[in-house]
Protein backbone atom coordinates (compact mmCIF):
# COMPACT_ATOMS: atom_id res chain seq x y z
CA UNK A 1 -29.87 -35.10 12.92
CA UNK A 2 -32.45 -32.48 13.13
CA UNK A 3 -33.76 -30.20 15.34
CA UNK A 4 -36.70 -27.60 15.43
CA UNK A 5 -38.65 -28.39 12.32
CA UNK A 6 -41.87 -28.61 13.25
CA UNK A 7 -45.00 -27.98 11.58
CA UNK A 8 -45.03 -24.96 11.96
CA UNK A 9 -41.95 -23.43 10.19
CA UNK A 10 -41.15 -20.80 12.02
CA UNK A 11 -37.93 -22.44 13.79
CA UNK A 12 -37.57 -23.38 17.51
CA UNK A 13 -40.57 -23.45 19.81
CA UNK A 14 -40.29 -22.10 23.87
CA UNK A 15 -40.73 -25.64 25.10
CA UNK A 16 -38.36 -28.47 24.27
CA UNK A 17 -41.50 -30.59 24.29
CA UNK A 18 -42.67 -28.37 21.03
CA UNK A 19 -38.98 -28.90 19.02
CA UNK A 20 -39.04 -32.50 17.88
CA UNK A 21 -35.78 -34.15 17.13
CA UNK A 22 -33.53 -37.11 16.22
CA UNK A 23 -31.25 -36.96 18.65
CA UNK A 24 -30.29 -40.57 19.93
CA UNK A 25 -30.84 -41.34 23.73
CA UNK A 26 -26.99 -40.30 25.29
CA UNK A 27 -27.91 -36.47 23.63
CA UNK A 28 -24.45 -35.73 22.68
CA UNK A 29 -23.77 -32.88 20.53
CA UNK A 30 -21.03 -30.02 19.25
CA UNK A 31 -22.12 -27.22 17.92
CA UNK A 32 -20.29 -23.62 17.17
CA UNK A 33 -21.47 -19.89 16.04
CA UNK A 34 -19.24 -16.83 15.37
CA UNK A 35 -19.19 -13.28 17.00
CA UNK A 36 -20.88 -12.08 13.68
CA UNK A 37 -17.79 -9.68 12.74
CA UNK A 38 -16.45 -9.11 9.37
CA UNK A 39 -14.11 -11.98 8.62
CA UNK A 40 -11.17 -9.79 7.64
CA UNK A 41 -10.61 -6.40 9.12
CA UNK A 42 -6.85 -4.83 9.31
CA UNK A 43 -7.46 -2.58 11.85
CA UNK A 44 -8.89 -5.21 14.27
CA UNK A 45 -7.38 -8.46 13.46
CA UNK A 46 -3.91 -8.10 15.14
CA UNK A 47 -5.32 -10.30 18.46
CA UNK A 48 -2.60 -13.42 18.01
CA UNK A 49 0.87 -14.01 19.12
CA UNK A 50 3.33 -12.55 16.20
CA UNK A 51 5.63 -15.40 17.30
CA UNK A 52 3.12 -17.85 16.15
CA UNK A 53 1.84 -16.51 13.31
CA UNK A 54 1.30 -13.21 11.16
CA UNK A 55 -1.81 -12.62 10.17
CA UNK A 56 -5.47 -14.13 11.10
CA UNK A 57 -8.78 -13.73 10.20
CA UNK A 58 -11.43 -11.06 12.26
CA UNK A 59 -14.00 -13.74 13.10
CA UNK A 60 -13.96 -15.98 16.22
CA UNK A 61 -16.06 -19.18 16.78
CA UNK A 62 -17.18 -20.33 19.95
CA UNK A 63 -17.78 -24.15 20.89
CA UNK A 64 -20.50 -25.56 22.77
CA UNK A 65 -20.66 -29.48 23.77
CA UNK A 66 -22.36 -31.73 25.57
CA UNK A 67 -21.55 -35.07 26.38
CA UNK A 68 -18.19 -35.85 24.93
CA UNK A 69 -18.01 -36.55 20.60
CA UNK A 70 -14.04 -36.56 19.89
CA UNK A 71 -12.27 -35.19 17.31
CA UNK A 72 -14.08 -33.27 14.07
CA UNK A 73 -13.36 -32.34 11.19
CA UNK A 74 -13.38 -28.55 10.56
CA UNK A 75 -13.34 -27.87 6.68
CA UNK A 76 -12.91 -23.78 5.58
CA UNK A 77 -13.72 -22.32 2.35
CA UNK A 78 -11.11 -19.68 1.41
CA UNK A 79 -11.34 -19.52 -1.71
CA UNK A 80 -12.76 -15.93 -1.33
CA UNK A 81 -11.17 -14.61 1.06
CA UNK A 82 -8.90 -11.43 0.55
CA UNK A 83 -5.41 -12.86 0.55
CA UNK A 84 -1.49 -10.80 -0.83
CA UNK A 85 -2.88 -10.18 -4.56
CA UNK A 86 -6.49 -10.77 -4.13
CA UNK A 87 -9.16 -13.03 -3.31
CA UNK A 88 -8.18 -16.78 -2.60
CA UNK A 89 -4.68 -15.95 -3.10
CA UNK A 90 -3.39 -16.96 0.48
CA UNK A 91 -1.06 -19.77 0.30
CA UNK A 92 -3.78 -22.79 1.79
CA UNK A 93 -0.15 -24.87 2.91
CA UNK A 94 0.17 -21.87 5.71
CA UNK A 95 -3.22 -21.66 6.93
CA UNK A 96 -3.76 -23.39 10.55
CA UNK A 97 -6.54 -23.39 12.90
CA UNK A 98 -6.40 -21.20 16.15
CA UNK A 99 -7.46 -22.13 19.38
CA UNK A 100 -8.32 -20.58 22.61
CA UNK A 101 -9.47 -20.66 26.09
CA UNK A 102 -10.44 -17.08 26.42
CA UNK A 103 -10.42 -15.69 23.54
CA UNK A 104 -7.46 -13.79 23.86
CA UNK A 105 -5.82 -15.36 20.76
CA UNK A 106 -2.61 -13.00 21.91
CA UNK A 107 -1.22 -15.48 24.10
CA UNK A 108 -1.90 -19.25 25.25
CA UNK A 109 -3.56 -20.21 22.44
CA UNK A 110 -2.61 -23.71 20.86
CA UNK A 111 -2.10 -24.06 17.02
CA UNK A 112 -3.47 -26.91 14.95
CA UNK A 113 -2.28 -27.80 11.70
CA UNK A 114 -3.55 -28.97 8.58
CA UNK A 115 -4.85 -32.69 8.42
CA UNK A 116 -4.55 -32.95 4.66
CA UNK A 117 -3.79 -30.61 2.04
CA UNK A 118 -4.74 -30.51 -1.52
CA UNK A 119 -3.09 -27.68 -3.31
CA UNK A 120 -5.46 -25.38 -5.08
CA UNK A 121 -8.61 -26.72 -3.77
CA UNK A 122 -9.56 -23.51 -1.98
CA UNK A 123 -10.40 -25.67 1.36
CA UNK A 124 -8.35 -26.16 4.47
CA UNK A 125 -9.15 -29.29 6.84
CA UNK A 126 -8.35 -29.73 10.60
CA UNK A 127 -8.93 -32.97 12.82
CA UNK A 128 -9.49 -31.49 16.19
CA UNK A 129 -11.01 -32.30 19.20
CA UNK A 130 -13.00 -29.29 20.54
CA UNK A 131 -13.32 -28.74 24.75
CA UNK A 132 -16.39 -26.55 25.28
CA UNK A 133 -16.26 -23.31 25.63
CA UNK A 134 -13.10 -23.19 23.35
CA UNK A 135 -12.85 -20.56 20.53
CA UNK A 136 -11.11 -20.59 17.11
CA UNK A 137 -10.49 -18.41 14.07
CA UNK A 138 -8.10 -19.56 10.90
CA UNK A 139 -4.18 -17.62 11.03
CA UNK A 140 -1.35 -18.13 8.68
CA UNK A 141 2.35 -17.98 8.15
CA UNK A 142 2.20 -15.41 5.58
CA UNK A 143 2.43 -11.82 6.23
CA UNK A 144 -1.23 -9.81 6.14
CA UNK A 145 -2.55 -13.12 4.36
CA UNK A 146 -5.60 -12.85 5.21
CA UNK A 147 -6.28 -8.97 4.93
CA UNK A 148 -4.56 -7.61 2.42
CA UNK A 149 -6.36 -6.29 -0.78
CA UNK A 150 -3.61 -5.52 -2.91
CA UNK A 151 -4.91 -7.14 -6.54
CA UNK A 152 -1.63 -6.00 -8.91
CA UNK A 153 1.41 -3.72 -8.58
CA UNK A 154 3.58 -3.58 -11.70
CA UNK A 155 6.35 -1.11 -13.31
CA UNK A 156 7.16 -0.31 -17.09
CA UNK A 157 9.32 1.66 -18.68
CA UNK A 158 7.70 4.84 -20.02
CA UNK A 159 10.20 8.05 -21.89
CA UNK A 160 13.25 7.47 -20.09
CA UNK A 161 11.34 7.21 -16.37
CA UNK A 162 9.79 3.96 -14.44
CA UNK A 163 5.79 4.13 -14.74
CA UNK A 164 4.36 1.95 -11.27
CA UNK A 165 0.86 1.27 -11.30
CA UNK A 166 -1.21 -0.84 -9.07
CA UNK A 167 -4.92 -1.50 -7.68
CA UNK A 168 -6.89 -2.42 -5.21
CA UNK A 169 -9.90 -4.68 -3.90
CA UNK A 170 -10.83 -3.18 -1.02
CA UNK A 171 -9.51 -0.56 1.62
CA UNK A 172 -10.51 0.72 5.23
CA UNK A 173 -9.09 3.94 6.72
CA UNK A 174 -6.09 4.11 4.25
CA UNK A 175 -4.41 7.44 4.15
CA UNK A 176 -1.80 6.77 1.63
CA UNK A 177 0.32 4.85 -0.23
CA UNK A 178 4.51 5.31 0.07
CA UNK A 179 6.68 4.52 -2.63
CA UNK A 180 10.17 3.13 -2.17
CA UNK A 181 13.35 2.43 -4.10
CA UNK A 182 16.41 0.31 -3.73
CA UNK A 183 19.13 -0.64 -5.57
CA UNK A 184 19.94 -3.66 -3.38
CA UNK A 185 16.63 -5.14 -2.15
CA UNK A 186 17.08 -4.30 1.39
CA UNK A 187 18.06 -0.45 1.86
CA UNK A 188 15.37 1.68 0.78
CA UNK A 189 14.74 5.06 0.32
CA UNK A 190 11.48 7.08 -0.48
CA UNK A 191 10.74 8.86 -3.72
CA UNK A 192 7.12 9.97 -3.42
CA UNK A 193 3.83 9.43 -1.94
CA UNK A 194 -0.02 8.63 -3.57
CA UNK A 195 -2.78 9.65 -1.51
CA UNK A 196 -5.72 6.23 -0.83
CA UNK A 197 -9.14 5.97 -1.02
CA UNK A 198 -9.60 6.04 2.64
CA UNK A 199 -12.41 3.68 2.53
CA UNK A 200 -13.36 2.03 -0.26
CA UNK A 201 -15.33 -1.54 -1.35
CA UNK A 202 -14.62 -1.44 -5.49
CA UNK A 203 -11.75 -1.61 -7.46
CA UNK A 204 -9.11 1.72 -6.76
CA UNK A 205 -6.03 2.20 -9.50
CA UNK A 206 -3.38 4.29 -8.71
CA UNK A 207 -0.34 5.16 -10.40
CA UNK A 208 3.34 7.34 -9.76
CA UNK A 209 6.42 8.08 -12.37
CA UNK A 210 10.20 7.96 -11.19
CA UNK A 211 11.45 10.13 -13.35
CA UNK A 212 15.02 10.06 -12.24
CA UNK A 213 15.59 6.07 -12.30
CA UNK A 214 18.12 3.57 -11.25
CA UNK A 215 20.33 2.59 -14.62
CA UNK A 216 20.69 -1.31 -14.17
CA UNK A 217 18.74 -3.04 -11.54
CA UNK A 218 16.75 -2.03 -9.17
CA UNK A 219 13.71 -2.44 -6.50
CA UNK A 220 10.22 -1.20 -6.02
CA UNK A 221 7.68 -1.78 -3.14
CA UNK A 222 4.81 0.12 -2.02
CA UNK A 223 4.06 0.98 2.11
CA UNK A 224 0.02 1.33 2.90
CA UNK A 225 -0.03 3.80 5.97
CA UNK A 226 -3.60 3.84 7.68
CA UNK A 227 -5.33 6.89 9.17
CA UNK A 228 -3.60 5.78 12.72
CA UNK A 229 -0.28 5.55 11.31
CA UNK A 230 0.37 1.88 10.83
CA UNK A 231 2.18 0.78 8.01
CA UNK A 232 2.32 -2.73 5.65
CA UNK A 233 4.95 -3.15 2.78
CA UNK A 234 4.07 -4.89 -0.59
CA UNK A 235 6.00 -7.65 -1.97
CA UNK A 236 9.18 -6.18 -4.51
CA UNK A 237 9.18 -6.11 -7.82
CA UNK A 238 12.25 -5.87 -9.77
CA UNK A 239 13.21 -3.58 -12.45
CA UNK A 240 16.08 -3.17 -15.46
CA UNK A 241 16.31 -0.06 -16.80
CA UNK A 242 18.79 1.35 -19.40
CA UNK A 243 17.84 4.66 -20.68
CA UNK A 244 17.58 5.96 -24.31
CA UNK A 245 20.70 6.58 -26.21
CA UNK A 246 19.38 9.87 -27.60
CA UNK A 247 20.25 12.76 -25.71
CA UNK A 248 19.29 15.75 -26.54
CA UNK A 249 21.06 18.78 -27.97
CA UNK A 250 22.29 21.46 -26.14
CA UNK A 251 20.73 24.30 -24.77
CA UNK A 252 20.88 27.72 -26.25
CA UNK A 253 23.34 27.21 -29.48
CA UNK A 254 24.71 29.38 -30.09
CA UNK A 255 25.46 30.96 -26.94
CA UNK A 256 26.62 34.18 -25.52
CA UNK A 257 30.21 33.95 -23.71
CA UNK A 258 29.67 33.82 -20.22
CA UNK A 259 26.24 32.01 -20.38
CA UNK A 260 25.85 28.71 -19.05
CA UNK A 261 25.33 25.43 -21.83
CA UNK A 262 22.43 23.56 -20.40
CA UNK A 263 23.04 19.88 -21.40
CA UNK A 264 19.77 16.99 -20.92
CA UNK A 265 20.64 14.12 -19.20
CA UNK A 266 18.67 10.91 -18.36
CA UNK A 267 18.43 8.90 -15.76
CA UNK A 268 20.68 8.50 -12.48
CA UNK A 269 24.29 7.77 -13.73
CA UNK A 270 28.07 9.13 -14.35
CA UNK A 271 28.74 11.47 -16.28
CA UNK A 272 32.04 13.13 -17.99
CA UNK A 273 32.11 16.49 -20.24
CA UNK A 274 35.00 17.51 -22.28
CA UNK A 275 35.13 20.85 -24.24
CA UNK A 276 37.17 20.97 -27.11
CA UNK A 277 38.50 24.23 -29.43
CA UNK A 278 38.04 23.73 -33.60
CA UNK A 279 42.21 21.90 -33.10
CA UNK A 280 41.25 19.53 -30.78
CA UNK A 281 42.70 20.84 -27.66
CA UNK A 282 40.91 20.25 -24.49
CA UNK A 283 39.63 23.70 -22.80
CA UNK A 284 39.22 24.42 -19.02
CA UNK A 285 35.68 24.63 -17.82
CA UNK A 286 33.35 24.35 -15.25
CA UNK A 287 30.00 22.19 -14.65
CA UNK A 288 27.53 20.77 -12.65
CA UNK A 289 24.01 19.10 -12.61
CA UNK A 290 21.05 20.08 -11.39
CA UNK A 291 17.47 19.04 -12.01
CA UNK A 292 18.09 16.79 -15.16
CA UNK A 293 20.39 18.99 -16.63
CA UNK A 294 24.35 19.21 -16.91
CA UNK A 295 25.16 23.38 -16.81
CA UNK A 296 28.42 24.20 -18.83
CA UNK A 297 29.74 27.79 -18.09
CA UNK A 298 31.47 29.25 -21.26
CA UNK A 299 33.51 31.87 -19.32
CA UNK A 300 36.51 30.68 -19.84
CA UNK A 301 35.88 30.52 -23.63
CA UNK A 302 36.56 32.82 -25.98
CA UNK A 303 33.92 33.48 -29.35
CA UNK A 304 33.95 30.57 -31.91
CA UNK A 305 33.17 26.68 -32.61
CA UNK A 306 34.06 23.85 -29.77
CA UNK A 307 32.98 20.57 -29.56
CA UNK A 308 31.09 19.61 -26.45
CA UNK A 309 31.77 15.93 -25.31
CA UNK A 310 29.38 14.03 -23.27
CA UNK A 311 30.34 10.33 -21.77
CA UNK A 312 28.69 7.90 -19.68
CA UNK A 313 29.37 4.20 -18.72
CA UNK A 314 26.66 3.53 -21.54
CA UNK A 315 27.20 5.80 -23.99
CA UNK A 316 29.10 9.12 -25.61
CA UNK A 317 27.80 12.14 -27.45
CA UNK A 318 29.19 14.87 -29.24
CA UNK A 319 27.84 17.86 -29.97
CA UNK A 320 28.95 21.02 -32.23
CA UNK A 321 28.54 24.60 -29.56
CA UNK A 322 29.37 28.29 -31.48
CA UNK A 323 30.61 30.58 -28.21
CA UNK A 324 29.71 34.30 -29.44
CA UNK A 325 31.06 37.77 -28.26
CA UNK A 326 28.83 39.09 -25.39
């Protein structure tokens, strides 16, 4: 079919009489054109029923027909579009086609699914059969699928702490980035924040240190807040850590009676601390932690050597102390 080309190139003329065609003689026809808005936009592309789907794309079609031509077959191309970890990431078995009277996709629109899939492809297909006037956009299952410019978000261990890094594609009016812990996968608490590029088109990296770690297994996810306050959490990533066995010495030695032992620790674990005189015998003291450190007072001590004992579930150090007079 064609319509339009004339002679003169310069695409439809005023009269119908000037715009030659093919059409046959019943002039039946669908045709469609979208609203010309950016096909994914976070702030704007929450119009659609949560308990239908999650996420959709920005852009509506409309449908125009005349006469009456059936079902079609609509065939999308996301193979670049912004999905969890980047472009054409979106899982293609979620994607469905979105349809609407009104264009209100937030309630009474109808869902049509996939007529065939072929994993990988980058295409979606739907067999529909368009009324006129109808509009449609693409949704999916999947959380933020279709928005979401998150490209990598890893963790490492790095001197006895949890390096996270991660990047980005693209962002629009983000104010910051939240970073959360857990030890279970479900409760989470928050242990810092990264500012965002507000607005940004190339590639942003970002990184954050927990310096005081889990020991064994643990969680990480990241929370995008926007300028308005709306929030959308990463996938998890899971972490082991197990901290060096090296502690280090103790902190002045010798000391001055009455001074306080200052003791390194790593990491978030138990810990027990046993004082002992040159025969072996236990003495009374007092501790606590604070900041990375385990403070020993030596009040109760009187000038000489001891041997300062420190245990965890993972490992035990001892280390030689010489209490002086004050």
């Amino acid at each position: 079919m064609k319509i339009g080309l004339d002679g003169n190139s310069n695409g439809l003329e005023s009269t119908n009489a000037d715009n030659p065609s093919t059409f046959s003689t019943n002039n039946t026809f669908l045709i469609w054109g979208h609203d010309g808005e950016a096909l994914t936009d976070r702030d704007e592309n929450i119009d659609f029923d949560p308990l239908q789907v999650k996420s959709r794309l920005n852009r509506e079609w409309k449908v125009q027909e005349t006469g009456i031509i059936g079902s079609v077959v609509v065939q999308f191309d996301i193979s670049t579009i912004e999905g969890l970890a980047g472009p054409g990431t979106s899982d293609e078995s979620q994607v469905v086609l979105l349809i609407d009277n009104d264009s209100d996709f937030s309630s009474g629109a109808s869902l049509v699914l996939q007529s065939f899939v072929t994993p990988g492809d980058g295409l979606v297909n739907f067999n529909v059969d368009f009324s006129s006037g109808q509009y449609f956009t693409l949704a999916s299952s999947e959380e933020n699928a279709l928005a979401v410019s998150l490209i990598s978000f890893e963790a490492r261990h790095q001197n006895n702490a949890i390096h996270l890094t991660w990047s980005t594609g693209s962002e629009e009016a983000n104010s910051l980035f939240r970073i959360e812990r857990s030890a279970d996968g479900e409760q989470f608490e928050t242990i810092g924040y990264v500012e965002g590029a507000h607005n940004s088109s190339g590639l942003q990296e970002y990184e954050f240190s927990d310096n005081n770690p889990i020991i064994g297994t643990s969680y990480y996810r990241l929370i995008d807040i926007d300028l308005t306050g709306k929030e959308n959490a990463s996938e998890m990533i899971r972490v082991i850590f197990h901290p060096s066995t090296e502690i280090s010495p103790p902190y002045p030695n010798p000391i001055r009676q009455g001074d306080y032992i200052k003791v390194p620790i790593h990491g978030r674990t138990s810990h027990t601390l046993t004082v002992f005189n040159a025969s072996g015998v236990p003495q009374p003291i007092s501790w606590f932690e604070r900041g990375g450190l385990l403070y020993v007072s030596t009040a109760a001590l009187r000038a000489g050597q001891y041997m300062l004992r420190v245990k965890t579930p993972q490992y035990a150090r001892t280390h030689k102390v010489f209490v002086l007079n004050n």
